[in-house]
N, C-alpha and C. Protein backbone atom coordinates (compact mmCIF):
# COMPACT_ATOMS: atom_id res chain seq x y z
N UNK A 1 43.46 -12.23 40.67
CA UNK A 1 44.65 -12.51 39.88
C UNK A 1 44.34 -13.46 38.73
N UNK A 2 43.25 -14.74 39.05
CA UNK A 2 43.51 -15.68 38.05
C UNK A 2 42.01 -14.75 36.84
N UNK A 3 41.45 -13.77 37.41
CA UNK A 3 40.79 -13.02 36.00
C UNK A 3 41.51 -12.14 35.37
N UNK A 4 42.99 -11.95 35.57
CA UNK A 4 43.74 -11.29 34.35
C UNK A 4 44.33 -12.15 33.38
N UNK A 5 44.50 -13.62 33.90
CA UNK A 5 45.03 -14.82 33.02
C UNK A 5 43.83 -14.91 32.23
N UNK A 6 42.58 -14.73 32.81
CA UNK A 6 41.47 -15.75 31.64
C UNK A 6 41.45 -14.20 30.57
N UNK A 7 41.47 -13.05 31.22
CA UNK A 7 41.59 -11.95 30.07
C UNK A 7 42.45 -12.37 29.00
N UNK A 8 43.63 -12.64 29.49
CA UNK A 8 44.96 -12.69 28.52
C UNK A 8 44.49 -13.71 27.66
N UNK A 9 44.02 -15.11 28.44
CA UNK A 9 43.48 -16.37 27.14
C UNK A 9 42.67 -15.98 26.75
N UNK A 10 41.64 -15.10 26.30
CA UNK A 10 40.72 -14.85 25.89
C UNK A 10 40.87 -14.19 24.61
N UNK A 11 42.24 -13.32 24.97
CA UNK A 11 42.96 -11.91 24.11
C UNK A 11 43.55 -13.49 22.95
N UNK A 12 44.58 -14.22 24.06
CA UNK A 12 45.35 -15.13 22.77
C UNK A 12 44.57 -15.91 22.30
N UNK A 13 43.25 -16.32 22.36
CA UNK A 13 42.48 -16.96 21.37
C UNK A 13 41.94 -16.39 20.36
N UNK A 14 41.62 -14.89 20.70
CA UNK A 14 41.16 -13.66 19.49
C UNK A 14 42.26 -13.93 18.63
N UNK A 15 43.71 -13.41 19.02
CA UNK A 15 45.03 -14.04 17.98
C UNK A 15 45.42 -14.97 17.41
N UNK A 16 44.36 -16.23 17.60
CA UNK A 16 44.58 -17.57 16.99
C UNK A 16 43.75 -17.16 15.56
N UNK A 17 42.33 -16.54 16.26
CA UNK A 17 41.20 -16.50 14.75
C UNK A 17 42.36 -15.49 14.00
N UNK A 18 41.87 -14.41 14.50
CA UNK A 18 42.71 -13.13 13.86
C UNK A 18 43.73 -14.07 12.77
N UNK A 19 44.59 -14.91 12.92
CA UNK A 19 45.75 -15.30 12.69
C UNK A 19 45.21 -16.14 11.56
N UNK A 20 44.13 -17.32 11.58
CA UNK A 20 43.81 -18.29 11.08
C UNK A 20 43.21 -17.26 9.86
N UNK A 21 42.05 -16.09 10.14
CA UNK A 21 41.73 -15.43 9.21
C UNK A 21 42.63 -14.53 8.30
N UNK A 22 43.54 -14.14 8.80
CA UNK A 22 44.64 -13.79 7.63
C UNK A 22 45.53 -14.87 6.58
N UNK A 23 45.61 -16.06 7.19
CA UNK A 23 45.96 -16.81 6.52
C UNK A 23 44.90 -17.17 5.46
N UNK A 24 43.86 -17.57 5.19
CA UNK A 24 42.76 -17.42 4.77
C UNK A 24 42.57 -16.44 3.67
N UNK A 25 42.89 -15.28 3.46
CA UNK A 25 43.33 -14.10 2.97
C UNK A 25 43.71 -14.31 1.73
N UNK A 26 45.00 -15.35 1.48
CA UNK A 26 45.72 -15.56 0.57
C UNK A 26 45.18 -17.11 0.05
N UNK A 27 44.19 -17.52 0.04
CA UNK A 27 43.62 -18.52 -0.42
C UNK A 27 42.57 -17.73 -1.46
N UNK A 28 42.58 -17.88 -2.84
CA UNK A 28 41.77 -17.15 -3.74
C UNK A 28 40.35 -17.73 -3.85
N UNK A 29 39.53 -16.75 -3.82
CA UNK A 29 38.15 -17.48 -4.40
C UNK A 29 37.71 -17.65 -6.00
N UNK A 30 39.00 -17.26 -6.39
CA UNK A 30 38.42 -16.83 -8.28
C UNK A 30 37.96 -15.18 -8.77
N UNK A 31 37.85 -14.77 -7.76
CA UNK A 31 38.01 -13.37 -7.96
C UNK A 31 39.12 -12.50 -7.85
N UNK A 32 39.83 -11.49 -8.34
CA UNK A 32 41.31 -10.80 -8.33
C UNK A 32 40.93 -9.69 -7.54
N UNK A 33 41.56 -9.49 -6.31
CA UNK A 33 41.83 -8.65 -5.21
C UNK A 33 43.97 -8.16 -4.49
N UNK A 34 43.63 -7.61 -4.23
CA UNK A 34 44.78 -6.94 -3.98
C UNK A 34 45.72 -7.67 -2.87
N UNK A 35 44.39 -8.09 -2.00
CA UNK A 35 44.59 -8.98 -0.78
C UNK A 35 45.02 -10.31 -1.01
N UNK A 36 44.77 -10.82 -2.31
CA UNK A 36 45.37 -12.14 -2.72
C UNK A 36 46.66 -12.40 -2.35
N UNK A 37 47.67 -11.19 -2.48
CA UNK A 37 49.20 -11.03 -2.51
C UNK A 37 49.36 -10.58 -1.56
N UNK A 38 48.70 -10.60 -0.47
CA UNK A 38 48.75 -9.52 1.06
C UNK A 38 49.91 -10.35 1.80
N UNK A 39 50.02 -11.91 1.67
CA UNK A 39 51.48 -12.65 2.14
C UNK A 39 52.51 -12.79 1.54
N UNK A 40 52.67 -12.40 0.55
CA UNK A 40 53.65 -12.68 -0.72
C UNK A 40 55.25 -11.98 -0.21
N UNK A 41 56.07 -12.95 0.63
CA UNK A 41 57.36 -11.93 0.41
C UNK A 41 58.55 -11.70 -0.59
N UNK A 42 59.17 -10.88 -1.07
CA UNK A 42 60.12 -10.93 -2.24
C UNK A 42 61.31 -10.91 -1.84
N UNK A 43 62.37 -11.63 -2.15
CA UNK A 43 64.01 -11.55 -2.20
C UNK A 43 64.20 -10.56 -2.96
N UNK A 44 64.47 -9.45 -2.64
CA UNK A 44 65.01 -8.07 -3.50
C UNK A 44 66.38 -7.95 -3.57
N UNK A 45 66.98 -8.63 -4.39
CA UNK A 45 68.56 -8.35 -5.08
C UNK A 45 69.33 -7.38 -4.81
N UNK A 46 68.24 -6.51 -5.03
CA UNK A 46 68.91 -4.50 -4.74
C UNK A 46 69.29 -4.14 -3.91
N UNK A 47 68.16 -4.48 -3.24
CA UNK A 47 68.68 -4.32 -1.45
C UNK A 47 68.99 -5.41 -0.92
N UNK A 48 69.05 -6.54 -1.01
CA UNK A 48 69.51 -7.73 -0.61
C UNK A 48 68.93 -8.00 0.90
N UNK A 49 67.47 -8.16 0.86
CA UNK A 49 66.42 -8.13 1.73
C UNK A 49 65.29 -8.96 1.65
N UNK A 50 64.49 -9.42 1.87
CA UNK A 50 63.53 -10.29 1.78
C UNK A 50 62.33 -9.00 2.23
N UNK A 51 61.42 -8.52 1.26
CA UNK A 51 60.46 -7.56 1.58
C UNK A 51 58.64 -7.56 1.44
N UNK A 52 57.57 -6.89 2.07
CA UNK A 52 56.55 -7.78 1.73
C UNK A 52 56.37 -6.90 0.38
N UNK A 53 55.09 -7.94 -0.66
CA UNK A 53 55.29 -7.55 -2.01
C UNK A 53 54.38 -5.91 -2.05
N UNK A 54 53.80 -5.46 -0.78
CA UNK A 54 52.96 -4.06 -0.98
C UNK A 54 53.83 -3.19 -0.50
N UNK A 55 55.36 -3.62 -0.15
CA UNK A 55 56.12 -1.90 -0.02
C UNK A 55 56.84 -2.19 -1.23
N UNK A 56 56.37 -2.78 -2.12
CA UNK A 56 57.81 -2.85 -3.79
C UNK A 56 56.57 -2.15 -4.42
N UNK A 57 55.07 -2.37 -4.32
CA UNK A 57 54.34 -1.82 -5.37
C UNK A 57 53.13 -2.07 -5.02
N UNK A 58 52.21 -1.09 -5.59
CA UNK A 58 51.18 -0.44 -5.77
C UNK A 58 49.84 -2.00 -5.96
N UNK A 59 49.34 -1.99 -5.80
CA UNK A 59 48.53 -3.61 -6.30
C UNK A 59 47.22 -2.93 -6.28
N UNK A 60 46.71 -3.48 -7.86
CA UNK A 60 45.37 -2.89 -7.95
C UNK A 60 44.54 -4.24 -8.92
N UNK A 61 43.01 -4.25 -8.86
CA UNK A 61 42.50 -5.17 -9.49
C UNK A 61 41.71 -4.28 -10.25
N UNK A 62 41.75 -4.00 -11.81
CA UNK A 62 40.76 -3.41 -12.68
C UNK A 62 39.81 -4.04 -12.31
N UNK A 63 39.90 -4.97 -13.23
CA UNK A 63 38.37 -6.07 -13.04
C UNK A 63 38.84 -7.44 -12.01
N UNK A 64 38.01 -8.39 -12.47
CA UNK A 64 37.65 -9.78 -11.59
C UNK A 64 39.14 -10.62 -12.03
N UNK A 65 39.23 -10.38 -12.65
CA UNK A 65 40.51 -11.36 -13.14
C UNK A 65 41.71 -11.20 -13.54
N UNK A 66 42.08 -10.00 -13.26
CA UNK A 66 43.04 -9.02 -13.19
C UNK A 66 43.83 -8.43 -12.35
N UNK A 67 45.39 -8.91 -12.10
CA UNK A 67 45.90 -7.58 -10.70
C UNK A 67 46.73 -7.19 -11.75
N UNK A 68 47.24 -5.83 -11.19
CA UNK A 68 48.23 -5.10 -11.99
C UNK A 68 49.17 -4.34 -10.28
N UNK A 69 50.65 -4.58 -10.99
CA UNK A 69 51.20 -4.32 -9.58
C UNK A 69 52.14 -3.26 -10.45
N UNK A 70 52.02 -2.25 -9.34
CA UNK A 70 53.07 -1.09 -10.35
C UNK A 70 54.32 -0.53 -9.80
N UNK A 71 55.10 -1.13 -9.63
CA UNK A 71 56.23 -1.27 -8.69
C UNK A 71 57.13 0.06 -8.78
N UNK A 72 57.35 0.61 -7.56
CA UNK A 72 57.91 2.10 -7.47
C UNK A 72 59.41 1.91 -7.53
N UNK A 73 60.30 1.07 -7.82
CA UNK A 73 61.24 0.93 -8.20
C UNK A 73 61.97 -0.19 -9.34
N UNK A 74 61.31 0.51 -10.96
CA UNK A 74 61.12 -0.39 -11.94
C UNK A 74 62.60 -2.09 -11.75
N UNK A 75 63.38 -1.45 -11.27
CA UNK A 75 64.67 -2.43 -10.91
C UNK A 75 63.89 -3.79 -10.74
N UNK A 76 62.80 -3.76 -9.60
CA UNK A 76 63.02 -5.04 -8.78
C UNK A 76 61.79 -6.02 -9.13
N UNK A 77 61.03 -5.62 -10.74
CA UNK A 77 60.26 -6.15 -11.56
C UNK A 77 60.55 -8.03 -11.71
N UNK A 78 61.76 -8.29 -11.85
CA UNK A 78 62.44 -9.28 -12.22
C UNK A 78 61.53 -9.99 -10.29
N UNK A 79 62.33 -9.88 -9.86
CA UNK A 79 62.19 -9.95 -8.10
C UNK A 79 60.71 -9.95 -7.98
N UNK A 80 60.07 -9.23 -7.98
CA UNK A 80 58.63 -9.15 -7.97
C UNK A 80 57.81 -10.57 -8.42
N UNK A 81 58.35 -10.72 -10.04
CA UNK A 81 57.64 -11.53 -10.85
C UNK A 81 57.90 -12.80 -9.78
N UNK A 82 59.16 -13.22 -9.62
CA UNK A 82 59.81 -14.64 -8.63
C UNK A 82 59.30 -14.65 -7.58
N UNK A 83 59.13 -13.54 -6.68
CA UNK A 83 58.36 -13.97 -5.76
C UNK A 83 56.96 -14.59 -5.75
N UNK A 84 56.53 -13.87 -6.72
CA UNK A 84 54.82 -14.33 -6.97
C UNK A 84 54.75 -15.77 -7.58
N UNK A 85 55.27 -16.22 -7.93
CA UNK A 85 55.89 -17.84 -8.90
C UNK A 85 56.03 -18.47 -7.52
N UNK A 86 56.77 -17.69 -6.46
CA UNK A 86 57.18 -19.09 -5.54
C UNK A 86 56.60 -19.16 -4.15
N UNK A 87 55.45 -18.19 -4.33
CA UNK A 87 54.36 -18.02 -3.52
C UNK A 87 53.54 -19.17 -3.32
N UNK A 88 52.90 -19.90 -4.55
CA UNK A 88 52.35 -21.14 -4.79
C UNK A 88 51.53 -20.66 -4.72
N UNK A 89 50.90 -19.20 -5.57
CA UNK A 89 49.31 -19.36 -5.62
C UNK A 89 48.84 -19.80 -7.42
N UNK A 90 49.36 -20.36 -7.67
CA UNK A 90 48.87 -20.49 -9.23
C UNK A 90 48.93 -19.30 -10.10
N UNK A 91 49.46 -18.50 -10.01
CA UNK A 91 49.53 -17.38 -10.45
C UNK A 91 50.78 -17.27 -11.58
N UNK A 92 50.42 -16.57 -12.66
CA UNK A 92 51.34 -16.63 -13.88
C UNK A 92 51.91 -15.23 -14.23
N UNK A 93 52.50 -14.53 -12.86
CA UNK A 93 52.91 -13.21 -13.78
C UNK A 93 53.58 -12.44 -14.68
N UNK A 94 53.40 -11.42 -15.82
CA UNK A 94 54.10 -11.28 -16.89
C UNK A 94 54.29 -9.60 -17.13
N UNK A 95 54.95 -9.01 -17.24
CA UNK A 95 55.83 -7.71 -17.56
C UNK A 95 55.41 -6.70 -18.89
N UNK A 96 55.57 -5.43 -18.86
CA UNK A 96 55.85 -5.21 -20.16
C UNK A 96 56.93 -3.86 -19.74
N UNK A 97 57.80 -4.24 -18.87
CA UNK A 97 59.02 -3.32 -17.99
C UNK A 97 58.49 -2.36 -17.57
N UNK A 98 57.17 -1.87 -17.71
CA UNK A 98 56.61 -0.41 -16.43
C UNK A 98 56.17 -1.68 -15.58
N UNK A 99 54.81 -2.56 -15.30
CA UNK A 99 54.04 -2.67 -15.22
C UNK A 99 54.36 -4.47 -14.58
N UNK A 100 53.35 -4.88 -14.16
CA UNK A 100 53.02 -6.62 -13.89
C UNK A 100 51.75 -7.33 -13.90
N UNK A 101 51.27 -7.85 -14.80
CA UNK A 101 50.19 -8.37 -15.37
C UNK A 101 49.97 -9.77 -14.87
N UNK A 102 49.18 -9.75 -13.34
CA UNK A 102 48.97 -11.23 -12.92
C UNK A 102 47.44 -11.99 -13.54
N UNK A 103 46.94 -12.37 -14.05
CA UNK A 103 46.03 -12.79 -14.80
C UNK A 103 45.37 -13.65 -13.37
N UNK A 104 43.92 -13.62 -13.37
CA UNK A 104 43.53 -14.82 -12.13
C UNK A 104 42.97 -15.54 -13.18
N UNK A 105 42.95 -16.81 -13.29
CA UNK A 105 42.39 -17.70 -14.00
C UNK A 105 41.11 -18.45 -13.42
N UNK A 106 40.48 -19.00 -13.63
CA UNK A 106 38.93 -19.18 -13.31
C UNK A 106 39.64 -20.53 -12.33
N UNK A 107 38.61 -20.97 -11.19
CA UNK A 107 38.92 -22.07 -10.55
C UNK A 107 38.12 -23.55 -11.67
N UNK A 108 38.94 -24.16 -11.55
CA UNK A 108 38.55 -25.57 -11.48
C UNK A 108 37.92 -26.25 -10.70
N UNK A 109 37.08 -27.25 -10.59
CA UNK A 109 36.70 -28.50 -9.60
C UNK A 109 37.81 -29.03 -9.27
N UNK A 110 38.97 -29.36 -9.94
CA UNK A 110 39.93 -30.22 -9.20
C UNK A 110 40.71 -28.66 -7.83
N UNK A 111 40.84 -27.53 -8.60
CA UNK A 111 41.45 -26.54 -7.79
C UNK A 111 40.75 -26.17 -6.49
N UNK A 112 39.29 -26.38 -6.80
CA UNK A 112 38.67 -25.87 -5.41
C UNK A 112 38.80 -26.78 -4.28
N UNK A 113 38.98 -28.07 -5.04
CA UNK A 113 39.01 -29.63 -3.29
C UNK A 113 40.21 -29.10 -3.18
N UNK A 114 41.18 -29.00 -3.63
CA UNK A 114 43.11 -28.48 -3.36
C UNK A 114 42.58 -27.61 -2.52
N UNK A 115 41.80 -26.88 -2.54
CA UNK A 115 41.72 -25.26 -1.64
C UNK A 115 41.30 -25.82 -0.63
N UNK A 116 39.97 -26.46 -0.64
CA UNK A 116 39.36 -26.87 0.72
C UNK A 116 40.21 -27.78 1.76
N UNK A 117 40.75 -28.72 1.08
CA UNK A 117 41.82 -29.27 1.99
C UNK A 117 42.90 -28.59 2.52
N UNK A 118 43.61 -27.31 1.69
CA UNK A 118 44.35 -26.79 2.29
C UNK A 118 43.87 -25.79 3.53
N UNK A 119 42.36 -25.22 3.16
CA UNK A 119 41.75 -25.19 4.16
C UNK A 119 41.28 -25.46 5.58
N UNK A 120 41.11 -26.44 5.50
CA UNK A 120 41.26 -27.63 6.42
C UNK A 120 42.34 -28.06 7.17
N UNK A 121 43.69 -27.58 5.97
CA UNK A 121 44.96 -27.59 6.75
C UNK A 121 45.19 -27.26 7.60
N UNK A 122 45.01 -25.74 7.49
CA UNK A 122 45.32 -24.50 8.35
C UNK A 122 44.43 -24.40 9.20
N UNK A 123 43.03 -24.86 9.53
CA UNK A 123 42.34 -25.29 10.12
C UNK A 123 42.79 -25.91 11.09
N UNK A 124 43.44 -27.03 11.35
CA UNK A 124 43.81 -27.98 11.87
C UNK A 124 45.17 -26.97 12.35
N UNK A 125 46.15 -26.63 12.11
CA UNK A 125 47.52 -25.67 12.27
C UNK A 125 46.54 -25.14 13.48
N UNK A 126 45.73 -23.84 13.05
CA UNK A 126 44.84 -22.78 13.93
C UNK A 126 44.77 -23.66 14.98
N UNK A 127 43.49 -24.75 15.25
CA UNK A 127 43.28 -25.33 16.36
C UNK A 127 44.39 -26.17 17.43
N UNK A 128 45.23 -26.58 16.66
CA UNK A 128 46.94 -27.06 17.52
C UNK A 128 47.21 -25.65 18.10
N UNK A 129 47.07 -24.61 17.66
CA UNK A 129 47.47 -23.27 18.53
C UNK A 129 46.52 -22.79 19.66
N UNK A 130 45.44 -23.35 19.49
CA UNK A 130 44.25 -22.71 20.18
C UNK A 130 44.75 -24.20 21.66
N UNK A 131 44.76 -25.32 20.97
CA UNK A 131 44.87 -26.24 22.09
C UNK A 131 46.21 -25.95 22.89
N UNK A 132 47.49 -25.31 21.94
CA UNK A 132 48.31 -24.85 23.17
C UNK A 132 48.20 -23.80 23.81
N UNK A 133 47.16 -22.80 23.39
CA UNK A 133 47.12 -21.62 24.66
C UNK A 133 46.46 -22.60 25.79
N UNK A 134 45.22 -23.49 25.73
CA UNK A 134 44.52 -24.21 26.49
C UNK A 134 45.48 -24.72 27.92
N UNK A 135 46.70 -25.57 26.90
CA UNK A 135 47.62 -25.92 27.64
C UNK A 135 48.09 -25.49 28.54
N UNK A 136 48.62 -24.38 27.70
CA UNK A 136 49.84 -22.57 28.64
C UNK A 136 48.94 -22.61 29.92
N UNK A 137 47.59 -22.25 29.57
CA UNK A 137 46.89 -21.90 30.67
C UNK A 137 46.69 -22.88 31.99
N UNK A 138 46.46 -23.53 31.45
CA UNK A 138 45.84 -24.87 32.40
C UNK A 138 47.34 -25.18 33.19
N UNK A 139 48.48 -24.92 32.87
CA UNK A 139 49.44 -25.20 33.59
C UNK A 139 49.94 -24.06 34.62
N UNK A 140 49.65 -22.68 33.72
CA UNK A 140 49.65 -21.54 35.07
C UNK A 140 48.97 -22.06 36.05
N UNK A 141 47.27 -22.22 35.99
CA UNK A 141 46.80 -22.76 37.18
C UNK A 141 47.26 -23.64 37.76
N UNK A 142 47.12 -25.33 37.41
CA UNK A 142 47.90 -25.67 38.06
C UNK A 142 48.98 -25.47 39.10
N UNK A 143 50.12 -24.51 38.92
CA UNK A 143 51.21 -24.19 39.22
C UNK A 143 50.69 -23.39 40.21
N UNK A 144 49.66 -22.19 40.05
CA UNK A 144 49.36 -21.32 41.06
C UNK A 144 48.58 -22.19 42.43
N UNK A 145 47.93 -23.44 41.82
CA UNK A 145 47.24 -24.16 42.86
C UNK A 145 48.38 -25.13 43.33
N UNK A 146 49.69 -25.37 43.24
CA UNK A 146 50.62 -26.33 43.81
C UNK A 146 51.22 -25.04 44.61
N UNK A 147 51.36 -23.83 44.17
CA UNK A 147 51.64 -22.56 45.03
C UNK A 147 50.68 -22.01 46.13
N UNK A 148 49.64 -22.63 46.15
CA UNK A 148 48.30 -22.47 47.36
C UNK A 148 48.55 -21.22 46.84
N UNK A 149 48.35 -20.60 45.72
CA UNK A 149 47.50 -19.58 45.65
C UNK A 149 46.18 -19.22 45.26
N UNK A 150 45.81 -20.62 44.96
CA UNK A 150 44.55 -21.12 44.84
C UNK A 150 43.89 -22.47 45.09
N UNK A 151 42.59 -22.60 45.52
CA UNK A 151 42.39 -23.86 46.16
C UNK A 151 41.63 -24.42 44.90
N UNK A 152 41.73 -26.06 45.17
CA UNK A 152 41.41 -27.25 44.12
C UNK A 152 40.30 -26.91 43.58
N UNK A 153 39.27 -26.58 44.37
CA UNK A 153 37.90 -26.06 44.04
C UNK A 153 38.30 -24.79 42.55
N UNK A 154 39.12 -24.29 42.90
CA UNK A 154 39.25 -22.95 42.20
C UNK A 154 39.98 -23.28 41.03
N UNK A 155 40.89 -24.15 41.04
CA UNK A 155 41.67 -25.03 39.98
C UNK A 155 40.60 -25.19 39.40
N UNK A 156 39.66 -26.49 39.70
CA UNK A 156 38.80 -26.91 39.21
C UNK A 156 37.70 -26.20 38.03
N UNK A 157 37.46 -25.27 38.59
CA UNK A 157 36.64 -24.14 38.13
C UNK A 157 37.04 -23.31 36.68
N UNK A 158 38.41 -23.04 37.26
CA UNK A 158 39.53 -22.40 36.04
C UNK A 158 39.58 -23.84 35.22
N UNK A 159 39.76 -24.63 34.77
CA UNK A 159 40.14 -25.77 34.61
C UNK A 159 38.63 -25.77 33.37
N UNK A 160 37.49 -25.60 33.88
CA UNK A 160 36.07 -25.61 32.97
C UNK A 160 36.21 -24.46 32.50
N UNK A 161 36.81 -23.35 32.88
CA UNK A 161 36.32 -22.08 32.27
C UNK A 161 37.19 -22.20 31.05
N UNK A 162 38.63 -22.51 31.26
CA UNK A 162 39.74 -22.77 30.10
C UNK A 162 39.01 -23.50 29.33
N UNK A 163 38.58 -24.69 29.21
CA UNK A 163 37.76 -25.87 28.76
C UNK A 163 36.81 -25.29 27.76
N UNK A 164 35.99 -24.59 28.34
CA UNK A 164 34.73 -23.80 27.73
C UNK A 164 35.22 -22.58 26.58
N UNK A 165 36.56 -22.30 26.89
CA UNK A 165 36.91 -20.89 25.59
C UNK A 165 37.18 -21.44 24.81
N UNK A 166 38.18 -22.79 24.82
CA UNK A 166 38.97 -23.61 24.31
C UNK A 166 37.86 -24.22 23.21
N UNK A 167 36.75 -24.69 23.49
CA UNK A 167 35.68 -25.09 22.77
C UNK A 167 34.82 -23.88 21.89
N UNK A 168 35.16 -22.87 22.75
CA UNK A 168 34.42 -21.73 21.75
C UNK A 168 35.14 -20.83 20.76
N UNK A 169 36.65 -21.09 20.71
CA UNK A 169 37.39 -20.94 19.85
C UNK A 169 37.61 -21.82 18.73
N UNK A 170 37.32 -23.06 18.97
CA UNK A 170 37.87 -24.41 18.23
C UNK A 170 36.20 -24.29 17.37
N UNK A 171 34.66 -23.72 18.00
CA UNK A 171 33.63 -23.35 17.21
C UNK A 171 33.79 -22.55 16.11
N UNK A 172 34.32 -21.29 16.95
CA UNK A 172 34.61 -20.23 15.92
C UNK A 172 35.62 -20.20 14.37
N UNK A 173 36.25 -21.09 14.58
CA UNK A 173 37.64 -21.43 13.60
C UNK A 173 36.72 -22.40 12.61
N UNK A 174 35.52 -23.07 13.45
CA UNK A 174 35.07 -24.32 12.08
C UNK A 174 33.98 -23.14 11.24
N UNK A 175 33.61 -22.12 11.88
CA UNK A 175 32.77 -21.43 11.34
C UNK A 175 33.37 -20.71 10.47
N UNK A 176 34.57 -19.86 10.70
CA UNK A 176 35.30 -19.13 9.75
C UNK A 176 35.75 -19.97 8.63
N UNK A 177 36.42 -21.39 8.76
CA UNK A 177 36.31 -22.71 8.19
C UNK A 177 35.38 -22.56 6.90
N UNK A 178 34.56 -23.13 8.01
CA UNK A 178 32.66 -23.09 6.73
C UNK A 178 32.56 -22.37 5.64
N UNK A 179 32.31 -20.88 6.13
CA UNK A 179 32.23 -19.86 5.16
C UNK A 179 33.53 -19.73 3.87
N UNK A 180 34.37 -19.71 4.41
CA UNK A 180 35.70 -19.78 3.56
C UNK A 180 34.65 -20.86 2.37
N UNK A 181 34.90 -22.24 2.72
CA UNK A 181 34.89 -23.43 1.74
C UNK A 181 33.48 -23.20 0.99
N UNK A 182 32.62 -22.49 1.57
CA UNK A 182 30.90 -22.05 1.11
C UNK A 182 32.36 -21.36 -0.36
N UNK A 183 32.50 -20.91 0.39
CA UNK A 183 32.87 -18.95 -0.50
C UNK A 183 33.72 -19.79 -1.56
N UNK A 184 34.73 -20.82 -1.74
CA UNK A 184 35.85 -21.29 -2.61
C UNK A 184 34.70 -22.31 -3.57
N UNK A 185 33.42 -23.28 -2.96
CA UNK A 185 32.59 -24.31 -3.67
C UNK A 185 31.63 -23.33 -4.45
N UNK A 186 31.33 -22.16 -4.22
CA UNK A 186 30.57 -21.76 -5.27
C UNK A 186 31.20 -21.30 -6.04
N UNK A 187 29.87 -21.62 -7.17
CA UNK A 187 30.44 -21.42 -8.65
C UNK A 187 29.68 -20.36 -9.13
């Protein structure tokens, strides 16, 4: 019984990275990708909905410094542009009524420490989640060992094994970490 719990913590620590790495996603390196805007949601007027910005439109990057979003219902252009403004990615987008012209602008030295710390943010967010599955878990046991459905020895045991994922998740997050801030400090 208690190796379908360590399955399950094992599964919700994959969902912490998984989670930490999509957030990650929307942190730019200076290059224009499609994925930049992959969190971006829009207040759509029309429909009077809050929607994500890849079912309003098409998102494509010609080149490096360039998105162009081609929105399948010219209406919600206005909507589009606002969402991307209040996204907070530095982003300046501009119209010519088909079309949406987000320009990526080159990073700065002052923009890349902003990144890495925010980095670091979510970093820190990720691992508070990883330490409460730790928690969740460690209290099932518990509970199952005040239920003698398991003995102290076996607590004990579960108790290091939780311990040990808990540490190899909280590894994995500084590594995904790393690379990110490698990937945002080069120039």
């Amino acid at each position: 019984m208690s190796s379908e719990y360590l399955d399950a913590m094992a599964a919700d620590f994959t969902k912490v990275e998984e989670a930490y790495k999509r957030e990650l996603i929307s942190i730019r390196t200076g290059r224009a990708s499609p994925r930049l805007l992959e969190n971006v949601s829009v207040d759509v007027s029309a429909y009077g909905s809050r929607m994500p910005i890849n079912q309003l439109a098409t998102i494509s990057a010609p080149d490096a410094r360039l998105l162009i979003l081609n929105p399948w219902d010219k209406g919600t252009i206005s909507d589009i542009e606002k969402g991307i403004l209040a996204a907070g990615l530095g982003l300046n987008p501009s119209n010519d009524g088909q079309v949406i012209h987000v320009p990526v602008p080159a990073l700065t030295e002052e923009r890349r420490r902003d990144m890495v710390k925010s980095i670091r943010k979510l970093l820190e967010d990720a691992k508070v989640r990883a330490r409460s599955v730790r928690r969740e878990y460690l209290d099932i046991f518990k509970e199952m060992e005040s239920e003698k459905e398991i003995s102290e020895d076996e607590l004990k045991r579960l108790n290091d094994v939780v311990q040990a994922a808990t540490d190899s998740a909280s590894k994995a997050l500084d590594e995904v970490a790393s690379g990110k801030e490698k990937e945002i400090l080069e120039v």
